[in-house]
Each structure stands twice: as structure tokens, then as C-alpha cells.
N, C-alpha and C. Protein backbone atom coordinates (compact mmCIF):
# COMPACT_ATOMS: atom_id res chain seq x y z
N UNK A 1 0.84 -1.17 0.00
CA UNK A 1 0.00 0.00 0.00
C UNK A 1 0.89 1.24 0.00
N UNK A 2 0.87 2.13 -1.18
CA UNK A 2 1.34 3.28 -0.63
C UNK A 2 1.15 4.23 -0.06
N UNK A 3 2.44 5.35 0.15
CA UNK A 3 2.43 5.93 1.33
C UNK A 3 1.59 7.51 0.92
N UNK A 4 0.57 7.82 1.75
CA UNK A 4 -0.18 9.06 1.64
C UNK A 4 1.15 10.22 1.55
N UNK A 5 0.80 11.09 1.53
CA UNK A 5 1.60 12.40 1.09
C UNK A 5 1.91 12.86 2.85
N UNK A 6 1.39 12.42 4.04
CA UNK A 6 1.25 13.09 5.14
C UNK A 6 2.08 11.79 6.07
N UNK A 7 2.01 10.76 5.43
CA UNK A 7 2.90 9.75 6.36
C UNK A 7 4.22 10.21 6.04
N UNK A 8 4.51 10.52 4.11
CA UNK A 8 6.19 10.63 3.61
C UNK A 8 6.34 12.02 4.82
N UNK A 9 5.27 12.85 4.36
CA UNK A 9 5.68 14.33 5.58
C UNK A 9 6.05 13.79 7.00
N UNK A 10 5.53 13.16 7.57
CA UNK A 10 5.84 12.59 9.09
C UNK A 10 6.70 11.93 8.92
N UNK A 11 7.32 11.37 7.97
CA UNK A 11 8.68 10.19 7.91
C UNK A 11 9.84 10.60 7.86
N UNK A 12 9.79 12.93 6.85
CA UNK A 12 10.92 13.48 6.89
C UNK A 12 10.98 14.70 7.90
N UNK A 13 10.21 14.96 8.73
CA UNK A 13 10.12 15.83 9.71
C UNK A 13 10.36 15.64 11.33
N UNK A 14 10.93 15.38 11.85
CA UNK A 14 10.91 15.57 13.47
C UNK A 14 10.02 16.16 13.97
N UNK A 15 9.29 16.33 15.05
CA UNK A 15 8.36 16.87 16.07
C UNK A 15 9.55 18.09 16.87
N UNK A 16 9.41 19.37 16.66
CA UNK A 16 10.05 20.34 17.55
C UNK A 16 10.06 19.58 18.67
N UNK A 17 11.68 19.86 19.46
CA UNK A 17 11.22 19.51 21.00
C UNK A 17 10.50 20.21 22.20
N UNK A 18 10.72 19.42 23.23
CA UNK A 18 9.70 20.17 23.84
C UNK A 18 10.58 21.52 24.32
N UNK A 19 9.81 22.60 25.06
CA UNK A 19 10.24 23.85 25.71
C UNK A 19 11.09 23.48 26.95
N UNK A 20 11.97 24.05 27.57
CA UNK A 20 12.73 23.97 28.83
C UNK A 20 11.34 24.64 29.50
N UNK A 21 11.39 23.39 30.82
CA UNK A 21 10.88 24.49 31.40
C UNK A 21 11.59 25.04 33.01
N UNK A 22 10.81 26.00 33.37
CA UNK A 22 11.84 27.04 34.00
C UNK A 22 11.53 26.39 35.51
N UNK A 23 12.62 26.72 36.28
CA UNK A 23 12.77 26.37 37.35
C UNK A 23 12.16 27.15 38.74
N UNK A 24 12.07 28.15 38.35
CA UNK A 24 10.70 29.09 39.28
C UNK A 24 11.12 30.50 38.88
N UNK A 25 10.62 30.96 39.69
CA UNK A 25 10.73 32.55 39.11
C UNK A 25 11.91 32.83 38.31
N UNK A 26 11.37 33.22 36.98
CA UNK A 26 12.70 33.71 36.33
C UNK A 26 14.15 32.70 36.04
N UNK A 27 13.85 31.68 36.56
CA UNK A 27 14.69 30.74 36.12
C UNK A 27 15.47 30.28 37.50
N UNK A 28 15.16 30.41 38.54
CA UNK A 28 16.27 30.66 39.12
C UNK A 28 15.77 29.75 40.56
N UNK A 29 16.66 28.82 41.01
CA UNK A 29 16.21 27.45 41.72
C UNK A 29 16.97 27.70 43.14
N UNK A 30 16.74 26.92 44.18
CA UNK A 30 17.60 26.58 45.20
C UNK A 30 18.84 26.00 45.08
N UNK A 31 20.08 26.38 45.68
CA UNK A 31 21.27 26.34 45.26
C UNK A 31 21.92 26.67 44.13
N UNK A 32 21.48 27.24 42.88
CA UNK A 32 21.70 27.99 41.98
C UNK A 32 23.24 29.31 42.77
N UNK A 33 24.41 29.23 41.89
CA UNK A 33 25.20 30.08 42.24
C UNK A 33 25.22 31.63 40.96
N UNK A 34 24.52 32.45 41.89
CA UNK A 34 24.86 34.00 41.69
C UNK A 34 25.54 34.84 41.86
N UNK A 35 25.03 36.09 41.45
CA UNK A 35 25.53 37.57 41.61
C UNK A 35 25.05 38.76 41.38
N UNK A 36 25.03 39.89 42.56
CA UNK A 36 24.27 40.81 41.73
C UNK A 36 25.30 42.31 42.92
N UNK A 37 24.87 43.52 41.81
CA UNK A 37 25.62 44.51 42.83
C UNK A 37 24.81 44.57 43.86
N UNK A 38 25.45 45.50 44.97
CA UNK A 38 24.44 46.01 45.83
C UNK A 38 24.93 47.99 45.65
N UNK A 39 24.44 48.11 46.73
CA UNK A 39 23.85 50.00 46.47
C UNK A 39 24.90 50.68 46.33
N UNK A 40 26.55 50.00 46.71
CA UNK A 40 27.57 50.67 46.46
C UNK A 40 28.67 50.18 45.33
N UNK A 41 27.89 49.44 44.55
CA UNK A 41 28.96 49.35 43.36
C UNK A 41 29.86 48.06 43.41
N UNK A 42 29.25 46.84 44.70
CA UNK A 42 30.47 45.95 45.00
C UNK A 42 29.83 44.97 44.27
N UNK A 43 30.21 43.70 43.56
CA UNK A 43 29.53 42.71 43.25
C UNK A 43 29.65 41.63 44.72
N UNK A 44 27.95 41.52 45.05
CA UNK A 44 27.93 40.39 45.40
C UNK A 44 28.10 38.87 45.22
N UNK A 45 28.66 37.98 45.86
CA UNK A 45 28.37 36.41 45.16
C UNK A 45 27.61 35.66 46.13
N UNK A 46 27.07 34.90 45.65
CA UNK A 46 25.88 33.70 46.63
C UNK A 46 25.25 32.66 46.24
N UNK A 47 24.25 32.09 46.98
CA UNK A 47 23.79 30.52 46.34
C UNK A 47 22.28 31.22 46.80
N UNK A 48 21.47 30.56 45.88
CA UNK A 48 19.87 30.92 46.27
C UNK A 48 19.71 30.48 47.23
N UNK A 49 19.06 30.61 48.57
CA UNK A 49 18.59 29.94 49.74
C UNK A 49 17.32 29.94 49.71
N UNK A 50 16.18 30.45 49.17
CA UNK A 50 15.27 30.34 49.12
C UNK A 50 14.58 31.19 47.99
N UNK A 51 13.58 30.81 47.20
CA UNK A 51 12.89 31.56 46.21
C UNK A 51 11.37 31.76 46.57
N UNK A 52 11.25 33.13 46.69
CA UNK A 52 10.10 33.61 47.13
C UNK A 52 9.14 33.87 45.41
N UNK A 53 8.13 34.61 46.22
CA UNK A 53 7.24 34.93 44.89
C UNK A 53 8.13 36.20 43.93
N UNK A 54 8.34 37.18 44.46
CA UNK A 54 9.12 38.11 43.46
C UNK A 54 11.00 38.57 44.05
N UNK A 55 11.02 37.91 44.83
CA UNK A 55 12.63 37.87 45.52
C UNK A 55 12.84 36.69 45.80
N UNK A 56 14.40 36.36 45.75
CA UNK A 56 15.27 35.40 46.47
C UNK A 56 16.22 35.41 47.42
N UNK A 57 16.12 34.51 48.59
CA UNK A 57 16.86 34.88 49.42
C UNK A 57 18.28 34.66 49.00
N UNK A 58 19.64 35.42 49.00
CA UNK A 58 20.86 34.95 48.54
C UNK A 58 21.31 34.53 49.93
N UNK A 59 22.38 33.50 50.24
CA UNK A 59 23.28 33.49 51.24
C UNK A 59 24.47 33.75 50.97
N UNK A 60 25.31 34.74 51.14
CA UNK A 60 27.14 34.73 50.90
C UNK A 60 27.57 33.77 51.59
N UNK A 61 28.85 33.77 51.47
CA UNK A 61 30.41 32.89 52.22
C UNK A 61 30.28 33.62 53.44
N UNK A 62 30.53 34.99 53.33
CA UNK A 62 30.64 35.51 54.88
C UNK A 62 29.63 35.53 55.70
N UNK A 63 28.37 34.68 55.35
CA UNK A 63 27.51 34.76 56.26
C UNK A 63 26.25 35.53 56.44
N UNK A 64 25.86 36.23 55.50
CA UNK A 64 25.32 37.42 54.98
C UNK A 64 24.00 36.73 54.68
N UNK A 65 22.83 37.39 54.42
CA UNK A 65 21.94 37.04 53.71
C UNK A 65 21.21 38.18 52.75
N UNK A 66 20.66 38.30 51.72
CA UNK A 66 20.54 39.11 51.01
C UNK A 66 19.01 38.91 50.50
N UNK A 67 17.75 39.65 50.54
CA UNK A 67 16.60 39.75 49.60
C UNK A 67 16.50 39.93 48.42
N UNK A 68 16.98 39.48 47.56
CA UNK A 68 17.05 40.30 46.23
C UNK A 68 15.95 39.62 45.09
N UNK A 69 15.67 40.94 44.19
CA UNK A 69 14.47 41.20 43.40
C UNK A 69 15.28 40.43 42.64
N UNK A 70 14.33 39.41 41.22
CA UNK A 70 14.85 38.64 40.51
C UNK A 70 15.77 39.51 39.24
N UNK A 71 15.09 40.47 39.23
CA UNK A 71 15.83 41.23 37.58
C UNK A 71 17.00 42.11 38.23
N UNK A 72 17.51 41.46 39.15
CA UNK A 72 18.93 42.32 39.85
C UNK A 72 20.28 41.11 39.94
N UNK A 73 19.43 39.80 39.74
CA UNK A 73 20.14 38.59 39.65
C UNK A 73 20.78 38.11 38.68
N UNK A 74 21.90 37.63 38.27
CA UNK A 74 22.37 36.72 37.61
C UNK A 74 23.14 35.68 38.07
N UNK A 75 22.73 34.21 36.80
CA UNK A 75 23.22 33.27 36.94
C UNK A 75 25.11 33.51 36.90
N UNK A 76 25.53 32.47 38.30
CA UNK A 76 27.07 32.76 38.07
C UNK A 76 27.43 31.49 37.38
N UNK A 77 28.40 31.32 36.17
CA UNK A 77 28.79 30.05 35.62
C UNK A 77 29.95 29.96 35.75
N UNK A 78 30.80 28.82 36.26
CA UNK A 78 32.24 28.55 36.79
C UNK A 78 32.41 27.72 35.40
N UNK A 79 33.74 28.21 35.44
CA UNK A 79 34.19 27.32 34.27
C UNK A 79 35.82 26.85 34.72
């Protein structure tokens, strides 16, 4: 039996994959390592400690804890 015009189409096409999806607000998960300035120009560094509805809590090395709004955040990537 041959092949309809819509099976050869499904035989040379892939299905898009699916979407990433995001890890909570804005992308950004528990233990996730960041950075963002604060009010005097220093860059902070930290690990998410908690993700709220429109802030995350950061924790520093020195012990610190930080509220910060998500669009003040970035992902830190070690290479």
C-alpha cells in the first residue's frame, strides 16, 4: 500500500522539541550560584537559599543574607 503524502511528511520531519521548562521565578532554583551589585557598586556572590514569589533569598560565604528582586540577579557560571 502506498504511502499518503502526510505519512512521507511525518517520515521526513521531526516533532520540535519540547520547551525547557523554567525552574521558578525567572529561572532561578535553590542552590543555583549568583551575583548581583548592591547599592555601592560591589559585586555580590551567593547561592539561592530560598525563592520567594518576586525575591530570592541569597546566602554569601561571609555569612550574609541578602533579599534580592529577581531582575537584579544573575546566573554565576564557573568554568
Amino acid at each position: 500500500m502506498p504511502e499518503s503524502p502526510r505519512q512521507r511528511a511525518e517520515n521526513y520531519f521531526d516533532p520540535p522539541p519540547e520547551p525547557a521548562k523554567p525552574k521558578g521565578p525567572s529561572g532561578f532554583a535553590l542552590g543555583d550560584r549568583v551575583s548581583f551589585d548592591d547599592g555601592k557598586g560591589n559585586t555580590i556572590i551567593g547561592i539561592v537559599a530560598k525563592v520567594n514569589r518576586r525575591t530570592a533569598s541569597v546566602a554569601t560565604d561571609n555569612g550574609k543574607s541578602w533579599r534580592v528582586d529577581f531582575p537584579l540577579l544573575r546566573h554565576l557560571v564557573e568554568v
